[in-house]
PDB file of N, CA and C in Angstrom:
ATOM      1  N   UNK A   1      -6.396   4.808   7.147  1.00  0.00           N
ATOM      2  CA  UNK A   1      -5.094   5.414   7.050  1.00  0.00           C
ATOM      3  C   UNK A   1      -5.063   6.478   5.966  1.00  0.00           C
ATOM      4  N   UNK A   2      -5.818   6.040   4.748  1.00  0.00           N
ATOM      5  CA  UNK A   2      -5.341   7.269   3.883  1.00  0.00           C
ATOM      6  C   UNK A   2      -6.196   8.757   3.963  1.00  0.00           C
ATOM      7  N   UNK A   3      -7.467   8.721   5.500  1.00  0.00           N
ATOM      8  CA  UNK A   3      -7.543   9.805   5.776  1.00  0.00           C
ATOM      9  C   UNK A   3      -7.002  10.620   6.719  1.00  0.00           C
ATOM     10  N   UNK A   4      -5.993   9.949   7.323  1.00  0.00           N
ATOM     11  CA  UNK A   4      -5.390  10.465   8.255  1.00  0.00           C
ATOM     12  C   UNK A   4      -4.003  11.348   7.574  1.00  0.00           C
ATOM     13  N   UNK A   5      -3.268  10.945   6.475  1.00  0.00           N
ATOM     14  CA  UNK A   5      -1.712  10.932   6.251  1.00  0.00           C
ATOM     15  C   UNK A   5      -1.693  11.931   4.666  1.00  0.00           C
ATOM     16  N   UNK A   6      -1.072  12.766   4.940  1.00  0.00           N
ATOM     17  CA  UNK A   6      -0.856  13.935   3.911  1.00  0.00           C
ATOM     18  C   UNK A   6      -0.307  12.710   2.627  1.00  0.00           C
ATOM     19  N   UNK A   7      -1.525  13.149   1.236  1.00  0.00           N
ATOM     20  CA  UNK A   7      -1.003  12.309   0.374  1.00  0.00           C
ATOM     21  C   UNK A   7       0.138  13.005  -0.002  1.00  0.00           C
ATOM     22  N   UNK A   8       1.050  13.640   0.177  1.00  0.00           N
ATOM     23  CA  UNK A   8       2.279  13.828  -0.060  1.00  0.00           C
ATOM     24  C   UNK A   8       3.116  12.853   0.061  1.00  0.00           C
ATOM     25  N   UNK A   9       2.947  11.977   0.921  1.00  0.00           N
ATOM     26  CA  UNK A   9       3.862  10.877   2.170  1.00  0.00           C
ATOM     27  C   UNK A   9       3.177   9.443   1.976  1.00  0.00           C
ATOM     28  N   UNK A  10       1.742   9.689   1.554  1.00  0.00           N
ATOM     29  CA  UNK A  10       1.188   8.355   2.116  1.00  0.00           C
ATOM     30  C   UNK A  10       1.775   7.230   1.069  1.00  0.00           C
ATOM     31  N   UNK A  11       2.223   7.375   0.098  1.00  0.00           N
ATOM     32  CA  UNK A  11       3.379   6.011  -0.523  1.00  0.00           C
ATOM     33  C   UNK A  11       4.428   5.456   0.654  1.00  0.00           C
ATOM     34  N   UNK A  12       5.151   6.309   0.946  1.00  0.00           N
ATOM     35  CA  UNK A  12       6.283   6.338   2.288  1.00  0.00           C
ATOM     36  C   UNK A  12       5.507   5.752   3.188  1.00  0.00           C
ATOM     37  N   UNK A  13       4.747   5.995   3.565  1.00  0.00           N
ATOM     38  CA  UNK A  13       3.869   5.310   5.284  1.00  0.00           C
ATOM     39  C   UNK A  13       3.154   4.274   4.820  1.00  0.00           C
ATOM     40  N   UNK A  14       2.573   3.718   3.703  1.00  0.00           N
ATOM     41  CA  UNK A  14       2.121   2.733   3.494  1.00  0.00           C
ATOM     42  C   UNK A  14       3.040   1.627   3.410  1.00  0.00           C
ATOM     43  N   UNK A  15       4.270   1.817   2.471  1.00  0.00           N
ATOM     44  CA  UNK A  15       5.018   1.019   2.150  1.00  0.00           C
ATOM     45  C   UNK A  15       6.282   0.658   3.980  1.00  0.00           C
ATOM     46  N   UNK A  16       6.113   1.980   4.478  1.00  0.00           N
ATOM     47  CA  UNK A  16       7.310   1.377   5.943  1.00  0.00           C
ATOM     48  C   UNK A  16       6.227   0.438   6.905  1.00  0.00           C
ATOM     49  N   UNK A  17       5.001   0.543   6.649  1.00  0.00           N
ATOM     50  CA  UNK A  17       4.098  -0.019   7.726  1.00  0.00           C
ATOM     51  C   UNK A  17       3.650  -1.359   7.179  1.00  0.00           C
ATOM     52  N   UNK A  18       3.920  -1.622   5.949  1.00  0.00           N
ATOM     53  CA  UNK A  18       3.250  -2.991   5.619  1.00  0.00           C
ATOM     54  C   UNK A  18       3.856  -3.657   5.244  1.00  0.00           C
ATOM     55  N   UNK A  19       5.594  -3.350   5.413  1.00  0.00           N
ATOM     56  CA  UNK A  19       6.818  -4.032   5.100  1.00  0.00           C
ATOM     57  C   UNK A  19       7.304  -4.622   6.749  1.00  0.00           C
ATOM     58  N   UNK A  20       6.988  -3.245   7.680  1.00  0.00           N
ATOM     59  CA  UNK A  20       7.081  -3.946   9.064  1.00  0.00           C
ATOM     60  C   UNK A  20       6.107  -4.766   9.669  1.00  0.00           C
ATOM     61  N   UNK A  21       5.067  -4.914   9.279  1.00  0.00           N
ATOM     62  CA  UNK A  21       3.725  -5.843   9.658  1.00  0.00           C
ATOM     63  C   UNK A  21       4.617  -6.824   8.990  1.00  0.00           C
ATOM     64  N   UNK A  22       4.753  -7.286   7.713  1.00  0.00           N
ATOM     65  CA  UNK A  22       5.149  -8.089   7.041  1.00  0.00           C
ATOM     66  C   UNK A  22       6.299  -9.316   7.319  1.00  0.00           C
ATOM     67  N   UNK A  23       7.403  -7.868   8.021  1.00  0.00           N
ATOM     68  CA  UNK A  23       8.477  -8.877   8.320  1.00  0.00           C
ATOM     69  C   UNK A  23       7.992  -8.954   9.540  1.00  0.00           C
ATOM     70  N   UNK A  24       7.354  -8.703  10.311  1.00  0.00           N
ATOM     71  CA  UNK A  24       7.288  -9.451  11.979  1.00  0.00           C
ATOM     72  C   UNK A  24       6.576 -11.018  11.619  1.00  0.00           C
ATOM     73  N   UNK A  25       5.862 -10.873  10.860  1.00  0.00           N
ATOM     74  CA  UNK A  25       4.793 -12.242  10.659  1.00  0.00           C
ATOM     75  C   UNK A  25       6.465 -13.074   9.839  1.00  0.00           C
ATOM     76  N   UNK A  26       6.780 -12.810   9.248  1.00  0.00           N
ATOM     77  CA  UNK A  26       8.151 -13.538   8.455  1.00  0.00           C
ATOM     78  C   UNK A  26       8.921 -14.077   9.626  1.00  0.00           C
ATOM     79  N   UNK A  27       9.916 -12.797  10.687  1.00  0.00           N
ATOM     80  CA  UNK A  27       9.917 -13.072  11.431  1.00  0.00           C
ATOM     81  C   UNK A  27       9.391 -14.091  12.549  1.00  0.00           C
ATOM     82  N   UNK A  28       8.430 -14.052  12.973  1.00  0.00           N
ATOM     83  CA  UNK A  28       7.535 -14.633  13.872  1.00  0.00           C
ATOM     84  C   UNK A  28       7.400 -16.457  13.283  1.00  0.00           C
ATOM     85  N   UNK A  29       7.343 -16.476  12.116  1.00  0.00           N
ATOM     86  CA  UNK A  29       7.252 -17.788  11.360  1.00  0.00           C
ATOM     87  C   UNK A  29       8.684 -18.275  11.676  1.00  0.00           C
ATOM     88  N   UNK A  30       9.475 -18.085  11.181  1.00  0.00           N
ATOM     89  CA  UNK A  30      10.769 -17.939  11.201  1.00  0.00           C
ATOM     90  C   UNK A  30      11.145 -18.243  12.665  1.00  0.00           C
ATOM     91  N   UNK A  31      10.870 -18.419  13.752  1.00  0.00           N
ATOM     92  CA  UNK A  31      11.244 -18.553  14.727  1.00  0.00           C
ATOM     93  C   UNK A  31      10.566 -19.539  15.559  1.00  0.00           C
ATOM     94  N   UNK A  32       9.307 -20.278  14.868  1.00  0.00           N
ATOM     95  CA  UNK A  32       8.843 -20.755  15.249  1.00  0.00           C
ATOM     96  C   UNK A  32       8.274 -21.946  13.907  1.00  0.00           C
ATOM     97  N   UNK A  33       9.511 -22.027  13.702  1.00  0.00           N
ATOM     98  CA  UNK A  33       9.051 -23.307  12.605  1.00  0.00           C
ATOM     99  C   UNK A  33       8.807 -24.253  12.768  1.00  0.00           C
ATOM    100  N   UNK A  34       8.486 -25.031  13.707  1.00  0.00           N
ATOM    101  CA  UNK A  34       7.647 -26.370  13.912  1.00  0.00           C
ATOM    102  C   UNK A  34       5.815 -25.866  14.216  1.00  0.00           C
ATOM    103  N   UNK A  35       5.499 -24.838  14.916  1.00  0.00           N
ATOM    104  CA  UNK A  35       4.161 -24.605  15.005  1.00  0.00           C
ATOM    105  C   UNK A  35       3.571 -24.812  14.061  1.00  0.00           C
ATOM    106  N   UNK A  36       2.311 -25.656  14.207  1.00  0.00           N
ATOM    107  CA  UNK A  36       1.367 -25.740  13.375  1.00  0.00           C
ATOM    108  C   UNK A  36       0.085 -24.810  13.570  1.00  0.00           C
ATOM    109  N   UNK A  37       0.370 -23.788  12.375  1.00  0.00           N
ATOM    110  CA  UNK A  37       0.071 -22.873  12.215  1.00  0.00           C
ATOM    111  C   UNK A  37      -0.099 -22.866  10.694  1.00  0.00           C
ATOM    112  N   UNK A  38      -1.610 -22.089  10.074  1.00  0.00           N
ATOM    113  CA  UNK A  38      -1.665 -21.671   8.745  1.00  0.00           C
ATOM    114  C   UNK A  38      -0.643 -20.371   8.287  1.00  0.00           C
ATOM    115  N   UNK A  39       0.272 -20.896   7.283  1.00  0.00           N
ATOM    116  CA  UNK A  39       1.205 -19.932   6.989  1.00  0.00           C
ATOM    117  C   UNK A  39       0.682 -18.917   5.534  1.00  0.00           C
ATOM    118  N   UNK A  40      -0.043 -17.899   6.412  1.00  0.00           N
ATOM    119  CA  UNK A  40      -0.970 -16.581   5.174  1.00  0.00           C
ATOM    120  C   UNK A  40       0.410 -15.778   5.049  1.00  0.00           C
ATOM    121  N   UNK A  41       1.848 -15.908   4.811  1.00  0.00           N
ATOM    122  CA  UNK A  41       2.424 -14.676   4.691  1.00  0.00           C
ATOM    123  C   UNK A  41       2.987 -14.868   3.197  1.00  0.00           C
ATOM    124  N   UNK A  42       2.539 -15.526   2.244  1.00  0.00           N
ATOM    125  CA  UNK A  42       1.729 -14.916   0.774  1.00  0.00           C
ATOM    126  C   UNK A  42       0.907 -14.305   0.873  1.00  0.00           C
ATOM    127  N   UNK A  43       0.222 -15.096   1.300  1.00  0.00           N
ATOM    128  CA  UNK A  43      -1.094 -13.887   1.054  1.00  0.00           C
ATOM    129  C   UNK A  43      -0.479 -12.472   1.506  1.00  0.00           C
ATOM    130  N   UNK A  44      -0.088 -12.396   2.674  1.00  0.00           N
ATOM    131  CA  UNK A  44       0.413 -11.315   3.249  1.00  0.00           C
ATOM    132  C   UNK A  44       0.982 -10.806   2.198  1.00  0.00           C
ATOM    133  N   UNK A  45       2.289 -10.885   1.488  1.00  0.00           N
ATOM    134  CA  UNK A  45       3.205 -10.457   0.776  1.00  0.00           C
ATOM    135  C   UNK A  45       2.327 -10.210  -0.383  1.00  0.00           C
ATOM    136  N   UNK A  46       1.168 -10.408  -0.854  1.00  0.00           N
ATOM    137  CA  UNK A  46       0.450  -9.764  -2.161  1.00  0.00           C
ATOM    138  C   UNK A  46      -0.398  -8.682  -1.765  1.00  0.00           C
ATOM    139  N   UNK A  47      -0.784  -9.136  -0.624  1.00  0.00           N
ATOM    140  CA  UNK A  47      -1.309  -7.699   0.399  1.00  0.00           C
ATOM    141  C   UNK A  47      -0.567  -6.767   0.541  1.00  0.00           C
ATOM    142  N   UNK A  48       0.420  -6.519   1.023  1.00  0.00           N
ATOM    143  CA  UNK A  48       1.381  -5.572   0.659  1.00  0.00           C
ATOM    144  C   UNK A  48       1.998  -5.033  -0.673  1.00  0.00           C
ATOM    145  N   UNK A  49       1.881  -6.002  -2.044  1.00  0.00           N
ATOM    146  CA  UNK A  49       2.588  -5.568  -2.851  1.00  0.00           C
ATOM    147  C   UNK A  49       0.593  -4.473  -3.384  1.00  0.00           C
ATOM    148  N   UNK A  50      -0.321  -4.964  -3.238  1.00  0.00           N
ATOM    149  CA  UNK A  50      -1.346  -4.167  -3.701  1.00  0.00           C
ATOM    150  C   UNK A  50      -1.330  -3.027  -2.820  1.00  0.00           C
ATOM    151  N   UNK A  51      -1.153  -3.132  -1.488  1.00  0.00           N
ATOM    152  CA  UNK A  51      -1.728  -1.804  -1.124  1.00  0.00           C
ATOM    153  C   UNK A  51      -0.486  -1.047  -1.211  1.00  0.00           C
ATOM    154  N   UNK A  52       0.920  -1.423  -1.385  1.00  0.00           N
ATOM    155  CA  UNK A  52       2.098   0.057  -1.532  1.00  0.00           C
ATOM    156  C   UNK A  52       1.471   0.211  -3.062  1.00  0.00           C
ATOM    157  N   UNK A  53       1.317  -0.889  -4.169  1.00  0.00           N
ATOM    158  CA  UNK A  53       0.748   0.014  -5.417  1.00  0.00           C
ATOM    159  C   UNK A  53      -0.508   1.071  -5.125  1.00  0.00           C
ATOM    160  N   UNK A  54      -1.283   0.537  -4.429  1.00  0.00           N
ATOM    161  CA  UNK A  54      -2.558   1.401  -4.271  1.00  0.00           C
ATOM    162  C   UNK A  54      -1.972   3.126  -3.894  1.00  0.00           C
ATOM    163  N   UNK A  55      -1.131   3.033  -2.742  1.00  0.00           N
ATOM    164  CA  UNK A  55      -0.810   4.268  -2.414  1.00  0.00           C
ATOM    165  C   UNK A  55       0.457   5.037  -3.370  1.00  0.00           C
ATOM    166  N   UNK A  56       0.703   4.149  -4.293  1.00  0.00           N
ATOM    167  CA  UNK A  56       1.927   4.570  -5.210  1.00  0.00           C
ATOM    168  C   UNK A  56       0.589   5.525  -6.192  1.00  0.00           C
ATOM    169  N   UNK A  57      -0.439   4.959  -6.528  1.00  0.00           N
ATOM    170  CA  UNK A  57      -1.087   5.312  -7.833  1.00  0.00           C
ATOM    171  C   UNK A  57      -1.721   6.536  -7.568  1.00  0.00           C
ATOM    172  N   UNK A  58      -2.090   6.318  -6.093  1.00  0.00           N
ATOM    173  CA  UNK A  58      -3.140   7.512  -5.542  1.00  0.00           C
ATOM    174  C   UNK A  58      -1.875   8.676  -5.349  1.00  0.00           C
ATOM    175  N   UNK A  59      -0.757   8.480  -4.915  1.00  0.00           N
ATOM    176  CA  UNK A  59       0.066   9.800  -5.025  1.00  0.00           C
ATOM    177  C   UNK A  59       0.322  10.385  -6.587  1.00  0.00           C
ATOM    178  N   UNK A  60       0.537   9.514  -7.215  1.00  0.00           N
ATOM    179  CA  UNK A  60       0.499  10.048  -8.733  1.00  0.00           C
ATOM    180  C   UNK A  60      -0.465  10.766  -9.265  1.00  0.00           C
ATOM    181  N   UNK A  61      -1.856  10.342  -9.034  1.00  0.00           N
ATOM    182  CA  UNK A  61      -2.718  11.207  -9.442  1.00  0.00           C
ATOM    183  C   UNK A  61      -3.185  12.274  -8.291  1.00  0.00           C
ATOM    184  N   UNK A  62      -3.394  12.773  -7.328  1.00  0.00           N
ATOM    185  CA  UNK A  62      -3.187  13.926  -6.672  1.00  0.00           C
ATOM    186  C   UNK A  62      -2.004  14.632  -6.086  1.00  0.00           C
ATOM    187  N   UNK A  63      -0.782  14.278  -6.123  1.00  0.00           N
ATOM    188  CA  UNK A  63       0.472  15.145  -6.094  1.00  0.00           C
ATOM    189  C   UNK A  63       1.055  15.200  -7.473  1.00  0.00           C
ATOM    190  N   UNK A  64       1.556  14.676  -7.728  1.00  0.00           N
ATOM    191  CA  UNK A  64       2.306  14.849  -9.024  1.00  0.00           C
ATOM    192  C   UNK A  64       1.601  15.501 -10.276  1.00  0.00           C
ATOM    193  N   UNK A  65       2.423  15.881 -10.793  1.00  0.00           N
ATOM    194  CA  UNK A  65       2.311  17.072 -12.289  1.00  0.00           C
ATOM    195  C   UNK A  65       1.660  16.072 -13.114  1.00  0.00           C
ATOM    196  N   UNK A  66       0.730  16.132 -13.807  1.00  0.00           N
ATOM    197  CA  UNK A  66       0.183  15.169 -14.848  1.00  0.00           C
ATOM    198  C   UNK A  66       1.423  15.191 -16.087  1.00  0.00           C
ATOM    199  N   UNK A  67       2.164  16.315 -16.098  1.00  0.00           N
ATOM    200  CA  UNK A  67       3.318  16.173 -17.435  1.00  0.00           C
ATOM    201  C   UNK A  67       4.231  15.849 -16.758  1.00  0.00           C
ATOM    202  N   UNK A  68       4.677  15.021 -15.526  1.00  0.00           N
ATOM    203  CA  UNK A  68       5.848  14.516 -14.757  1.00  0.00           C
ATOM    204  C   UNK A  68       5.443  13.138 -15.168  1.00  0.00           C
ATOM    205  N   UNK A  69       4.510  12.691 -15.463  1.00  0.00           N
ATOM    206  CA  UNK A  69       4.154  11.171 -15.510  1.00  0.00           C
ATOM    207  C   UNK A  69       4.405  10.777 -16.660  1.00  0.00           C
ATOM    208  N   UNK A  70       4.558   9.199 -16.638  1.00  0.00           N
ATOM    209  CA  UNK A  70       5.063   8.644 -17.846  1.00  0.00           C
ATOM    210  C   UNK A  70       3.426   7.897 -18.547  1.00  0.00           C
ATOM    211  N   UNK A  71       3.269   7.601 -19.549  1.00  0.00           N
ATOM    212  CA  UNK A  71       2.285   7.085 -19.953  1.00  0.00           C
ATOM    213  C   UNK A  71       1.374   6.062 -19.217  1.00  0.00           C
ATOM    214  N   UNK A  72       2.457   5.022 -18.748  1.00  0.00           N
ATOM    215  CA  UNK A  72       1.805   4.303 -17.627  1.00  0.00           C
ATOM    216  C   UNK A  72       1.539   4.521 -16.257  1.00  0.00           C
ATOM    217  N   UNK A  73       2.414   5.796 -15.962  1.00  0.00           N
ATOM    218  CA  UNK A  73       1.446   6.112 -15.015  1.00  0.00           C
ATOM    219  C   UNK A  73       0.426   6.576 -14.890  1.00  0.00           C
ATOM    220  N   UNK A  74       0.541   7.272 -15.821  1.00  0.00           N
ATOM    221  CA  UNK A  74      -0.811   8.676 -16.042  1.00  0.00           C
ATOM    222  C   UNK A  74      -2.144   7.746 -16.518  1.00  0.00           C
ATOM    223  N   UNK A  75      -2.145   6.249 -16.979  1.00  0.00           N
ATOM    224  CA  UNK A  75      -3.183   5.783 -17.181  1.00  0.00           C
ATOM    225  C   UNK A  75      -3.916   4.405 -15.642  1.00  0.00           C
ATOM    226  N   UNK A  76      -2.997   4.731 -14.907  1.00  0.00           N
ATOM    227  CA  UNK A  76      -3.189   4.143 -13.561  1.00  0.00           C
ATOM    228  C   UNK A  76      -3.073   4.774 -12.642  1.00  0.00           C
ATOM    229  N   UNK A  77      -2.916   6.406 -12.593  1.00  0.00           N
ATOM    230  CA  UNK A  77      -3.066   7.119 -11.691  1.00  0.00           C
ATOM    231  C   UNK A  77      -4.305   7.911 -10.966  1.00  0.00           C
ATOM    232  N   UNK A  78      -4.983   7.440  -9.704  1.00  0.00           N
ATOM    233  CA  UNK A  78      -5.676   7.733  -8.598  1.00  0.00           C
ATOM    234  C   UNK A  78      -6.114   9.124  -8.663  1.00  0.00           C
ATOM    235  N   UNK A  79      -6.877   9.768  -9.487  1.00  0.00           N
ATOM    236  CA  UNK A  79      -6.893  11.074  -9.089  1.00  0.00           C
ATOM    237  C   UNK A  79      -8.009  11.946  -7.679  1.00  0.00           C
ATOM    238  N   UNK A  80      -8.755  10.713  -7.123  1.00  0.00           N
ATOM    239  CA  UNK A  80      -9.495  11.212  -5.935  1.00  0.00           C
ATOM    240  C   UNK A  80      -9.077   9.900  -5.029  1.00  0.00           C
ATOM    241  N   UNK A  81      -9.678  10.127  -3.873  1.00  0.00           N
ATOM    242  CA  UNK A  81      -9.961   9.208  -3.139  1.00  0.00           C
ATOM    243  C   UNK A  81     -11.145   8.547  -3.297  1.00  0.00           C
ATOM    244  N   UNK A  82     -10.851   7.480  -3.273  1.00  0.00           N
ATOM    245  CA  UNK A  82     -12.013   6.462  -3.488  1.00  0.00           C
ATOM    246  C   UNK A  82     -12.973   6.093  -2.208  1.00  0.00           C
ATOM    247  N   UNK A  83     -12.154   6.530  -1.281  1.00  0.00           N
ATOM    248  CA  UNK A  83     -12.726   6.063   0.183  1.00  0.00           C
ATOM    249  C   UNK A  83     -13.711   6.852   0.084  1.00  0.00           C
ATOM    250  N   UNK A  84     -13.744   8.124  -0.021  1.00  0.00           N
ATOM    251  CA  UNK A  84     -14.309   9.086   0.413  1.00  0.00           C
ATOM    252  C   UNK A  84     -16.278   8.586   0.159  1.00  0.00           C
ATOM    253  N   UNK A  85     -16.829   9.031   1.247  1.00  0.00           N
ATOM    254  CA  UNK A  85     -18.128   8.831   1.010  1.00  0.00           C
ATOM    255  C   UNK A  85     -18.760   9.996   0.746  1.00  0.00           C
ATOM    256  N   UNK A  86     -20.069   9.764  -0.360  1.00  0.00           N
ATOM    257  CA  UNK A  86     -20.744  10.930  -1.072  1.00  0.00           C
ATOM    258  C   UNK A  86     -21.922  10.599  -0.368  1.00  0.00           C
ATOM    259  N   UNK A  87     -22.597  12.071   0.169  1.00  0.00           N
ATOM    260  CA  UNK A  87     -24.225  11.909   1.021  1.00  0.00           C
ATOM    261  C   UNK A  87     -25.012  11.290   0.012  1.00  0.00           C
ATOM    262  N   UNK A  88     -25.899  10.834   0.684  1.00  0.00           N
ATOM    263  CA  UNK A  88     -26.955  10.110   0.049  1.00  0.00           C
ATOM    264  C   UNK A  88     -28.331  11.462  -0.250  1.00  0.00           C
TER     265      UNK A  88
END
């Protein structure tokens, strides 16, 4: 995903897509509360709270003004992509 989505946005699209994954499984539990079923939607819900930070940090450090940031951001802010692969 984060080579597909203008890091302009990709906070916005990370956070609407892993809040709606999120609540369908909530949902989905939720409607089916006697199934015995392993209930991962913690886990889920820390999965989501890391990857909207992940895409919060990575917009900070390649969009935003390094003098727009506050101290803590500027020392947790993403300034490349990490995905990216370097030739061998």
């Amino acid at each position: 995903m984060f080579f597909m989505v203008d890091p302009r946005r990709i906070q916005i699209y990370t956070l609407l897509i892993t809040m709606v994954y999120l609540t369908f499984f909530h949902v989905r539990r939720y409607a089916n509360p006697f199934v015995d079923e392993l209930d991962f939607t913690v886990a889920l819900m820390t999965l989501t709270q890391k990857m909207s930070r992940f895409a919060f940090e990575y917009h900070d450090g390649t969009v935003r003004s390094y003098q727009s940031l506050t101290p803590t951001q500027k020392s947790l802010a993403i300034k490349e992509n990490p995905f990216k692969r370097k030739p061998l």
